[in-house]
PDB file of N, CA and C in Angstrom:
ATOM      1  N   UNK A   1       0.806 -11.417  -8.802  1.00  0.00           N
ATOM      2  CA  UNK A   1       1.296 -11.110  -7.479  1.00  0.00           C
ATOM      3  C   UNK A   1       2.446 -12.027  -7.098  1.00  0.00           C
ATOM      4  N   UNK A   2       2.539 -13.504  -7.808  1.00  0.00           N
ATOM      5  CA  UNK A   2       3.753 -13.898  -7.343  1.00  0.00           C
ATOM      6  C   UNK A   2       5.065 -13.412  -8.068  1.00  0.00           C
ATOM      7  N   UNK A   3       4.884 -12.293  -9.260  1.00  0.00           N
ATOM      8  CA  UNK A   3       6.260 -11.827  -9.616  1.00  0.00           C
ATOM      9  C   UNK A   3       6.691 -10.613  -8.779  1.00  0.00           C
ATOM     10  N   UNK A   4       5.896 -10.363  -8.090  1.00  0.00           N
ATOM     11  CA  UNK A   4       5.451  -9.217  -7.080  1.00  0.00           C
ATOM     12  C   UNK A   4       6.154  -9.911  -6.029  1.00  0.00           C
ATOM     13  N   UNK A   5       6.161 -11.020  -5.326  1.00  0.00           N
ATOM     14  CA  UNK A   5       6.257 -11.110  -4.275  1.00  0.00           C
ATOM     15  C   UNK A   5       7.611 -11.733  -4.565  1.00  0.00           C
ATOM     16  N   UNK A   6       8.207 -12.853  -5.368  1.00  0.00           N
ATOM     17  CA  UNK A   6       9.625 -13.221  -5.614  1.00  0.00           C
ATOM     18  C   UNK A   6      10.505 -11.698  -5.538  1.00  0.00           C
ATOM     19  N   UNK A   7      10.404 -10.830  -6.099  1.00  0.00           N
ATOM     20  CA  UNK A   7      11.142  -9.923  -6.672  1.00  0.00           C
ATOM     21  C   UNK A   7      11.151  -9.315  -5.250  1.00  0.00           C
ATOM     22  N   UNK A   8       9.999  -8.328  -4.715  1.00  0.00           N
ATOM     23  CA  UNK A   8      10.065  -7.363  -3.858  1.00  0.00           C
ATOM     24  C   UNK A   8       9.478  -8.355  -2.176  1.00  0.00           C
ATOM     25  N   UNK A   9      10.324  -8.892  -1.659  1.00  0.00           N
ATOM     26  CA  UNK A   9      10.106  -9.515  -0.561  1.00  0.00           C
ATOM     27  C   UNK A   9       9.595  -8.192   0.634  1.00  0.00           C
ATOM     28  N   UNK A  10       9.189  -8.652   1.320  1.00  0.00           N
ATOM     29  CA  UNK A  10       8.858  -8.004   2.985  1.00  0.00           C
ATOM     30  C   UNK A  10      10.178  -7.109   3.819  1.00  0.00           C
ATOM     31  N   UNK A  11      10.880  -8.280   3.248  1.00  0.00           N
ATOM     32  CA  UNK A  11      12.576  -7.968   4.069  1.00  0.00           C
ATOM     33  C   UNK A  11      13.281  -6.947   3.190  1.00  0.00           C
ATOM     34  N   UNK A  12      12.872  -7.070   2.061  1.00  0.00           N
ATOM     35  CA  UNK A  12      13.359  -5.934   0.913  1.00  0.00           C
ATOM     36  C   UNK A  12      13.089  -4.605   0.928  1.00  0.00           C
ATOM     37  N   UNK A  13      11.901  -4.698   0.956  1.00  0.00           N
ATOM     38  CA  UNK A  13      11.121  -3.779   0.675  1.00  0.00           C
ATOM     39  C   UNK A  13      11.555  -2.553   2.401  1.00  0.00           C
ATOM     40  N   UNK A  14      11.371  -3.579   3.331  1.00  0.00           N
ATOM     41  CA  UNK A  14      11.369  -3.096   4.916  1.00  0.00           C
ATOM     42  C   UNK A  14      13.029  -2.214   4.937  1.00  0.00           C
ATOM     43  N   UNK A  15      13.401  -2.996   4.475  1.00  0.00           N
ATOM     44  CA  UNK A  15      15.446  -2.373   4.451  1.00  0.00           C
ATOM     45  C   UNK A  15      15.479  -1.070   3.588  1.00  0.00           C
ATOM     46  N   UNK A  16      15.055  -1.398   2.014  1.00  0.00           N
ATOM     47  CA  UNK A  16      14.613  -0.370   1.307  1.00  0.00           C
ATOM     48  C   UNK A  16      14.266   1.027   2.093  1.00  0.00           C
ATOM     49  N   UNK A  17      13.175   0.835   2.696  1.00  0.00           N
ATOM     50  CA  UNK A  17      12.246   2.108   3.202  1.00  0.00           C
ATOM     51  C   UNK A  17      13.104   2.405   4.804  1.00  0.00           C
ATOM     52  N   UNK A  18      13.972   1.772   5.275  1.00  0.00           N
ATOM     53  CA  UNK A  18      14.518   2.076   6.609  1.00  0.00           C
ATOM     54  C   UNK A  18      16.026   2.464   6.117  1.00  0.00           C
ATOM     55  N   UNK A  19      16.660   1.707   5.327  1.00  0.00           N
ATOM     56  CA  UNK A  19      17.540   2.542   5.135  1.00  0.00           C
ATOM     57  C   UNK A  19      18.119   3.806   4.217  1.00  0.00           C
ATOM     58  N   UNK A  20      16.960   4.177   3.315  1.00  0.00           N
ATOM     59  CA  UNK A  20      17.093   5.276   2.541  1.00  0.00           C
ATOM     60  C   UNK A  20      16.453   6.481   2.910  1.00  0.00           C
ATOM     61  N   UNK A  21      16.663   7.287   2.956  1.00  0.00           N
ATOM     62  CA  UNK A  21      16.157   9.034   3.431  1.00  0.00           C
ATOM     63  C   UNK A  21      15.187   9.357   2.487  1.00  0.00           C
ATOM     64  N   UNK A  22      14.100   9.285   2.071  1.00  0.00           N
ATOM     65  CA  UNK A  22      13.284   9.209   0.529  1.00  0.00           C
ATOM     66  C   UNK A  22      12.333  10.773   0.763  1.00  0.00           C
ATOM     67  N   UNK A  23      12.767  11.683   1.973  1.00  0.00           N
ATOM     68  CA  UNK A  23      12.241  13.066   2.301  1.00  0.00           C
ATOM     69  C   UNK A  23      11.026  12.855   1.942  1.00  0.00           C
ATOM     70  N   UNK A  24      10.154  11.427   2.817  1.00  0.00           N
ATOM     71  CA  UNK A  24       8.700  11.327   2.904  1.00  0.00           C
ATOM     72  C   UNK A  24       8.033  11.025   2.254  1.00  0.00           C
ATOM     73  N   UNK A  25       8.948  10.618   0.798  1.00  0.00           N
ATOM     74  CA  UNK A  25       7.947   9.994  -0.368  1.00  0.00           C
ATOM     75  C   UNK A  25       7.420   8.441  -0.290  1.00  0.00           C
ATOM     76  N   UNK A  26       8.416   7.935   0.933  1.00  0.00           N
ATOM     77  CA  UNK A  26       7.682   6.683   0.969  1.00  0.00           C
ATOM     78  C   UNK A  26       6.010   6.647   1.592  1.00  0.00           C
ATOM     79  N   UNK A  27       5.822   7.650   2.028  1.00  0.00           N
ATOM     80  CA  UNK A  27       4.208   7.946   1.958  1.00  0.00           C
ATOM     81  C   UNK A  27       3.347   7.843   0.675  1.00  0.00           C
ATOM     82  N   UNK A  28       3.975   8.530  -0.038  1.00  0.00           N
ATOM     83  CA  UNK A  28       3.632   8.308  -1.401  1.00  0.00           C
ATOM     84  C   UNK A  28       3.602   6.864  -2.046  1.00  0.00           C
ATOM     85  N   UNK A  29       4.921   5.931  -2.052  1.00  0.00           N
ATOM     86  CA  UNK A  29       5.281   5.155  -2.517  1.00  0.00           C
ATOM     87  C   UNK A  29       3.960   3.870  -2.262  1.00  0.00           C
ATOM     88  N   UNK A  30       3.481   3.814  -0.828  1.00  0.00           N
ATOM     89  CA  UNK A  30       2.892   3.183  -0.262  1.00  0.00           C
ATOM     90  C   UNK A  30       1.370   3.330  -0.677  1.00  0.00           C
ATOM     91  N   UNK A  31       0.891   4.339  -0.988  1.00  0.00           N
ATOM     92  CA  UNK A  31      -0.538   4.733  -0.757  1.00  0.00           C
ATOM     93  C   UNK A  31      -0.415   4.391  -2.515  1.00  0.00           C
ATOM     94  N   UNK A  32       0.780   4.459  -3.505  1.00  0.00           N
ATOM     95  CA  UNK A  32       0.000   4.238  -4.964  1.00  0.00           C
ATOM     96  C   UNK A  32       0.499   3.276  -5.092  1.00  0.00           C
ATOM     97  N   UNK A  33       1.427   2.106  -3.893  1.00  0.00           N
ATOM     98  CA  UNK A  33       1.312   0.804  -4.632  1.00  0.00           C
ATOM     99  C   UNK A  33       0.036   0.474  -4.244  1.00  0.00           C
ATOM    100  N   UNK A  34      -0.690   0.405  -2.777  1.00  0.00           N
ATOM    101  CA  UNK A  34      -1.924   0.218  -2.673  1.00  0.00           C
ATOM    102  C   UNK A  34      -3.099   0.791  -3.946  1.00  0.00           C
ATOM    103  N   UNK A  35      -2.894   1.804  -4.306  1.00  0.00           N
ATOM    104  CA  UNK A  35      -3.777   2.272  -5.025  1.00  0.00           C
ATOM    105  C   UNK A  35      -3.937   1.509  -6.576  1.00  0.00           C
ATOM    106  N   UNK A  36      -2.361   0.925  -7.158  1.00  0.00           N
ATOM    107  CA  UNK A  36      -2.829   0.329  -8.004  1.00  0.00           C
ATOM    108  C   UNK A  36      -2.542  -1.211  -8.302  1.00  0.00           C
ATOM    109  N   UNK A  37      -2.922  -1.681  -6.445  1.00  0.00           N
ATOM    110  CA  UNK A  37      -3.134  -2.808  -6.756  1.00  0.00           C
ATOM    111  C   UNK A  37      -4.110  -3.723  -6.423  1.00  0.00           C
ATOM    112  N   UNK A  38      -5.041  -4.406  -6.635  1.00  0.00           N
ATOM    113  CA  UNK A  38      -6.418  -5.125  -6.608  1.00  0.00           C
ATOM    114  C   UNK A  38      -6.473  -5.596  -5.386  1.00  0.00           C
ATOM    115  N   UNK A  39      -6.013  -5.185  -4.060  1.00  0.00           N
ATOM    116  CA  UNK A  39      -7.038  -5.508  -2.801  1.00  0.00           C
ATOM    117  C   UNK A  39      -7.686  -5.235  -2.313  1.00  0.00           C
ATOM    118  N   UNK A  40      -8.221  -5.700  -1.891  1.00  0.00           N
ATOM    119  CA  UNK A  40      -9.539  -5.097  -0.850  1.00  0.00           C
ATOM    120  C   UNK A  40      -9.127  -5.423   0.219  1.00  0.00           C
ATOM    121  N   UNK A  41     -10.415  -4.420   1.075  1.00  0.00           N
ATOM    122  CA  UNK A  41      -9.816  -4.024   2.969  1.00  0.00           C
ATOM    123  C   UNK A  41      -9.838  -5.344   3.394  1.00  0.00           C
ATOM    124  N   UNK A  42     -10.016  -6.720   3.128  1.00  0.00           N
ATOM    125  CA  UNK A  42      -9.717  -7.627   4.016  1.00  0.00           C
ATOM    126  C   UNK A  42      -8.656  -7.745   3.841  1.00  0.00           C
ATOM    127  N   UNK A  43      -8.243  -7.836   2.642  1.00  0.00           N
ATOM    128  CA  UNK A  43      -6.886  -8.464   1.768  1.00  0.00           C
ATOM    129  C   UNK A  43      -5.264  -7.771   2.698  1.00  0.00           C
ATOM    130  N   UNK A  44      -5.806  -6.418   2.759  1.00  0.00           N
ATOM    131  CA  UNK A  44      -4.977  -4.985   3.028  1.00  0.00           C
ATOM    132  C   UNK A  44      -4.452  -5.534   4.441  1.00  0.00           C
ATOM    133  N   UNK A  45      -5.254  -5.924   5.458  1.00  0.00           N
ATOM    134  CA  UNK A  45      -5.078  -5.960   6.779  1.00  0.00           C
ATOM    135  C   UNK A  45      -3.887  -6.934   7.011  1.00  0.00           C
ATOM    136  N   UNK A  46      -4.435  -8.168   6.114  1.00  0.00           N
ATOM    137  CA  UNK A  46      -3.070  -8.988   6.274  1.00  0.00           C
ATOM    138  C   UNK A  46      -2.160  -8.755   5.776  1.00  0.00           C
ATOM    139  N   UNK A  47      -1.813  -7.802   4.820  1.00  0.00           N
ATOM    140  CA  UNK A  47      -0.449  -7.307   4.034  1.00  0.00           C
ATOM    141  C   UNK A  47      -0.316  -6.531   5.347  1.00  0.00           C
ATOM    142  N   UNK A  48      -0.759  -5.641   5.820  1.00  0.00           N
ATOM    143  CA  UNK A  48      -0.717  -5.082   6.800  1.00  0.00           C
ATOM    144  C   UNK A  48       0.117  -5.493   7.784  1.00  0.00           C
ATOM    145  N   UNK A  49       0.083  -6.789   8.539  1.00  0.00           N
ATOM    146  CA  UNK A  49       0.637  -7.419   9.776  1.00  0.00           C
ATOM    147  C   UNK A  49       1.913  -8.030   8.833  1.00  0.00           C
ATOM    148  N   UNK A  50       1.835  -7.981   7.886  1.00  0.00           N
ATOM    149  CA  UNK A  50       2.621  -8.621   7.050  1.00  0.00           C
ATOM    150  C   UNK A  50       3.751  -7.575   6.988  1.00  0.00           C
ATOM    151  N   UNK A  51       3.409  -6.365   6.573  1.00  0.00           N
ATOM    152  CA  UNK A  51       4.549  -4.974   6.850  1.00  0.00           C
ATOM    153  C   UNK A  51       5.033  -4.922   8.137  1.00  0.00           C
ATOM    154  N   UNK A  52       4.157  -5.220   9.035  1.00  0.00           N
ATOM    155  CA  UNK A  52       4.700  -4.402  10.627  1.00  0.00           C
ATOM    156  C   UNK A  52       5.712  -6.070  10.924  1.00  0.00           C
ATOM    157  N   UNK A  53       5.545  -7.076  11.018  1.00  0.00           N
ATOM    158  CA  UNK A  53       6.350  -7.757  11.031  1.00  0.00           C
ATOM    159  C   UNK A  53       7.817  -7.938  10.124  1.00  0.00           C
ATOM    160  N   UNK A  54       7.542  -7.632   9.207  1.00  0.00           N
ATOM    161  CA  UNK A  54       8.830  -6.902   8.345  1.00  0.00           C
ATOM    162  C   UNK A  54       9.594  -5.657   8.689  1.00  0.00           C
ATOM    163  N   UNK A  55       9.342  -5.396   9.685  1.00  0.00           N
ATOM    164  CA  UNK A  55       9.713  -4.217   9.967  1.00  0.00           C
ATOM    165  C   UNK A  55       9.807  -2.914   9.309  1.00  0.00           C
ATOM    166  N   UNK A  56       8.737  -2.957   8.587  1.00  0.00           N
ATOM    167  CA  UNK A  56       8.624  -1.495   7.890  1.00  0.00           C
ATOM    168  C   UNK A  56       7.754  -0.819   8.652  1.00  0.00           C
ATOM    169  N   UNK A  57       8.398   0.470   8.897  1.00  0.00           N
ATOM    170  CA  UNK A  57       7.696   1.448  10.232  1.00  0.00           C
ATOM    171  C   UNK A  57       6.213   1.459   9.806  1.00  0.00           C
ATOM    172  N   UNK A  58       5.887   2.072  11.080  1.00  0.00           N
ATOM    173  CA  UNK A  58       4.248   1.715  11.230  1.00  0.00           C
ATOM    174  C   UNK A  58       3.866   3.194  10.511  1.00  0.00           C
ATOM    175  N   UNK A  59       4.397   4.100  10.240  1.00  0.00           N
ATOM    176  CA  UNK A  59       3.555   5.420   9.657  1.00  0.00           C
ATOM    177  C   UNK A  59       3.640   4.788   8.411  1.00  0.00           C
ATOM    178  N   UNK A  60       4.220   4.119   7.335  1.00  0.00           N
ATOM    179  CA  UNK A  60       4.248   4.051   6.202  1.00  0.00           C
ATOM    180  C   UNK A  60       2.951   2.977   5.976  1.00  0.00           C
ATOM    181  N   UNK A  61       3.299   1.951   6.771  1.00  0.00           N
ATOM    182  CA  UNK A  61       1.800   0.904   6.953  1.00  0.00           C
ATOM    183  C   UNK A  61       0.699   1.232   7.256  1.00  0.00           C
ATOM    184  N   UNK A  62       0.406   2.188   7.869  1.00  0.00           N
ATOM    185  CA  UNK A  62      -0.439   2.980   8.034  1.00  0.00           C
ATOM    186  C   UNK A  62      -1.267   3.511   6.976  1.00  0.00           C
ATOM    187  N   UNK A  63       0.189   4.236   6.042  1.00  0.00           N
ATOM    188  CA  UNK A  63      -0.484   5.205   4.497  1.00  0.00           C
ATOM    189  C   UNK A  63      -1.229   4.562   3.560  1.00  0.00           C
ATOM    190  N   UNK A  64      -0.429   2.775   3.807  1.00  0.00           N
ATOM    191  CA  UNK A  64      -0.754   1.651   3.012  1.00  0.00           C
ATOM    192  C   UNK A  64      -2.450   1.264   3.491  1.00  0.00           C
ATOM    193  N   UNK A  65      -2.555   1.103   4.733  1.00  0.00           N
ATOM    194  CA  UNK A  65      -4.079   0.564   5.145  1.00  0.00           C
ATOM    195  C   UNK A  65      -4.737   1.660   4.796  1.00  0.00           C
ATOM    196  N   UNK A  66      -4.392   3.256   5.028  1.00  0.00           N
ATOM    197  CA  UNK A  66      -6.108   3.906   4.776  1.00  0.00           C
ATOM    198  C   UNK A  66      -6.728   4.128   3.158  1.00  0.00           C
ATOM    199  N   UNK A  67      -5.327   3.953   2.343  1.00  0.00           N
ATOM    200  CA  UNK A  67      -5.318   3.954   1.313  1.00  0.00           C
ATOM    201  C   UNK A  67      -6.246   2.951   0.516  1.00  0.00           C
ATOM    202  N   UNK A  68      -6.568   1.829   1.188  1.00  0.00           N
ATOM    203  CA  UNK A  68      -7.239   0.896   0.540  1.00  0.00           C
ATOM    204  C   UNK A  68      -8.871   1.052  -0.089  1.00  0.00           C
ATOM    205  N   UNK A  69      -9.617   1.773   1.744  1.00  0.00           N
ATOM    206  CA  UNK A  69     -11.017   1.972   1.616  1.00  0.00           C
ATOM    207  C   UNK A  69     -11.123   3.082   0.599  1.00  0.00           C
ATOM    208  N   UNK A  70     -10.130   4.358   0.606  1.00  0.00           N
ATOM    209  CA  UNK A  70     -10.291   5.760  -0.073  1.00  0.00           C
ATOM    210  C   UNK A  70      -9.956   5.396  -1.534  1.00  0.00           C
ATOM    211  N   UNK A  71      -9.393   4.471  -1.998  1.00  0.00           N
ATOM    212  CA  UNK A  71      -9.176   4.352  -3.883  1.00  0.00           C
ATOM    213  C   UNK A  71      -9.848   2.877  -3.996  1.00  0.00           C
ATOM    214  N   UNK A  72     -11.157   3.043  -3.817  1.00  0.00           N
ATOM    215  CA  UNK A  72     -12.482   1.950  -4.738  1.00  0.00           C
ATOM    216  C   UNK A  72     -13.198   2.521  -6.251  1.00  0.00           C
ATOM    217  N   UNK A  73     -12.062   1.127  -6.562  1.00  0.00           N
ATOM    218  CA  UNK A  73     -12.507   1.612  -8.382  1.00  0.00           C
ATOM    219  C   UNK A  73     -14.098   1.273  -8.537  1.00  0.00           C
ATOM    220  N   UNK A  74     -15.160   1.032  -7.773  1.00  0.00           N
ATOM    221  CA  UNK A  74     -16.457   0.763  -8.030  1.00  0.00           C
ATOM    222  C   UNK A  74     -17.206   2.062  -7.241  1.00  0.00           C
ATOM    223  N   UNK A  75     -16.367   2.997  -6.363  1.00  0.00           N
ATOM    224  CA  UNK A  75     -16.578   4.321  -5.867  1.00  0.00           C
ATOM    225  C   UNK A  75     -16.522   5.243  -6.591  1.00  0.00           C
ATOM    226  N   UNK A  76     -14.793   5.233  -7.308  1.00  0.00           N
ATOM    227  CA  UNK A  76     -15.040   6.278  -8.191  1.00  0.00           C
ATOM    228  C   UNK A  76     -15.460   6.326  -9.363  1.00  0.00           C
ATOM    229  N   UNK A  77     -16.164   4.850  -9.831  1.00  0.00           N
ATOM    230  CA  UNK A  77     -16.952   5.211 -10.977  1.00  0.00           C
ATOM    231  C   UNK A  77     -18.165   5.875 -10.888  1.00  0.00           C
ATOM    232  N   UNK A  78     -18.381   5.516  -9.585  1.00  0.00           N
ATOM    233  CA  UNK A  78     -20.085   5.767  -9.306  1.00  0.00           C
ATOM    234  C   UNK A  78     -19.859   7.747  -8.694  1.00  0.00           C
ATOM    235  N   UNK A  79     -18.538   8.180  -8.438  1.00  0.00           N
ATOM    236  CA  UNK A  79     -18.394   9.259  -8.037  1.00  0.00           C
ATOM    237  C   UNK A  79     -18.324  10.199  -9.636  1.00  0.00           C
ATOM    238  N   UNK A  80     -17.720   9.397 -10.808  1.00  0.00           N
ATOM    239  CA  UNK A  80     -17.856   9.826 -11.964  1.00  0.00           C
ATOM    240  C   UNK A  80     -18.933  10.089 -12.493  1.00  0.00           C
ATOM    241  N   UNK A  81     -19.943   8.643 -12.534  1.00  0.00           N
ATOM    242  CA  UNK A  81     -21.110   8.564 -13.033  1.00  0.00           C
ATOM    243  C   UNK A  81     -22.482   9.814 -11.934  1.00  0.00           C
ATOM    244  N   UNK A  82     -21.755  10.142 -10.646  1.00  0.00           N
ATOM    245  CA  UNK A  82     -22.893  11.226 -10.501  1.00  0.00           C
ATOM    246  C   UNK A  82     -22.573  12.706 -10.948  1.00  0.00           C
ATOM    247  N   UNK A  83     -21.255  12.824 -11.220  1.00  0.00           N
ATOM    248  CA  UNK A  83     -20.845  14.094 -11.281  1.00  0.00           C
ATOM    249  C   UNK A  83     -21.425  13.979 -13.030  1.00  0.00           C
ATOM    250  N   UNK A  84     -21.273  12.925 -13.582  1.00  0.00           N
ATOM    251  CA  UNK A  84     -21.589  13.322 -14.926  1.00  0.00           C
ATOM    252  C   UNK A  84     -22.635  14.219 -15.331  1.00  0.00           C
TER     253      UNK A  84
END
């Protein structure tokens, strides 16, 4: 996470997503960096205040927080292991 965080700063990332037209994929962008990266909902909240102070709009921070509880890799194993 710290090559993560040197590289793609708050301020980067916030300019990135405000000044490019991405026709809504930054919804996307947001919900599968959350998805493939190892936090959990405490972790999420403070990245969270961490976005809205960066000024990255609040619908995209948003996609980022609900995204956290809905992709639990110890959920969907156990969602695997019943369907099996």
């Amino acid at each position: 996470m710290g090559v993560v965080n040197f590289y793609f700063t708050i301020g980067k990332v916030g300019n990135f997503l405000s000044r490019n037209k991405l026709f809504d994929s930054e919804y996307l962008l947001a919900s599968t960096f959350e998805a493939i990266t190892p936090f959990c909902s405490c972790s999420s909240v403070s990245l969270f205040i961490g976005f809205v102070k960066g000024d990255i709009p609040l619908s995209i921070t948003f996609a980022f927080l609900v995204t956290s509880p809905l992709v639990n890799e110890v959920a969907i194993a156990m969602f695997v292991e019943i369907l099996d």
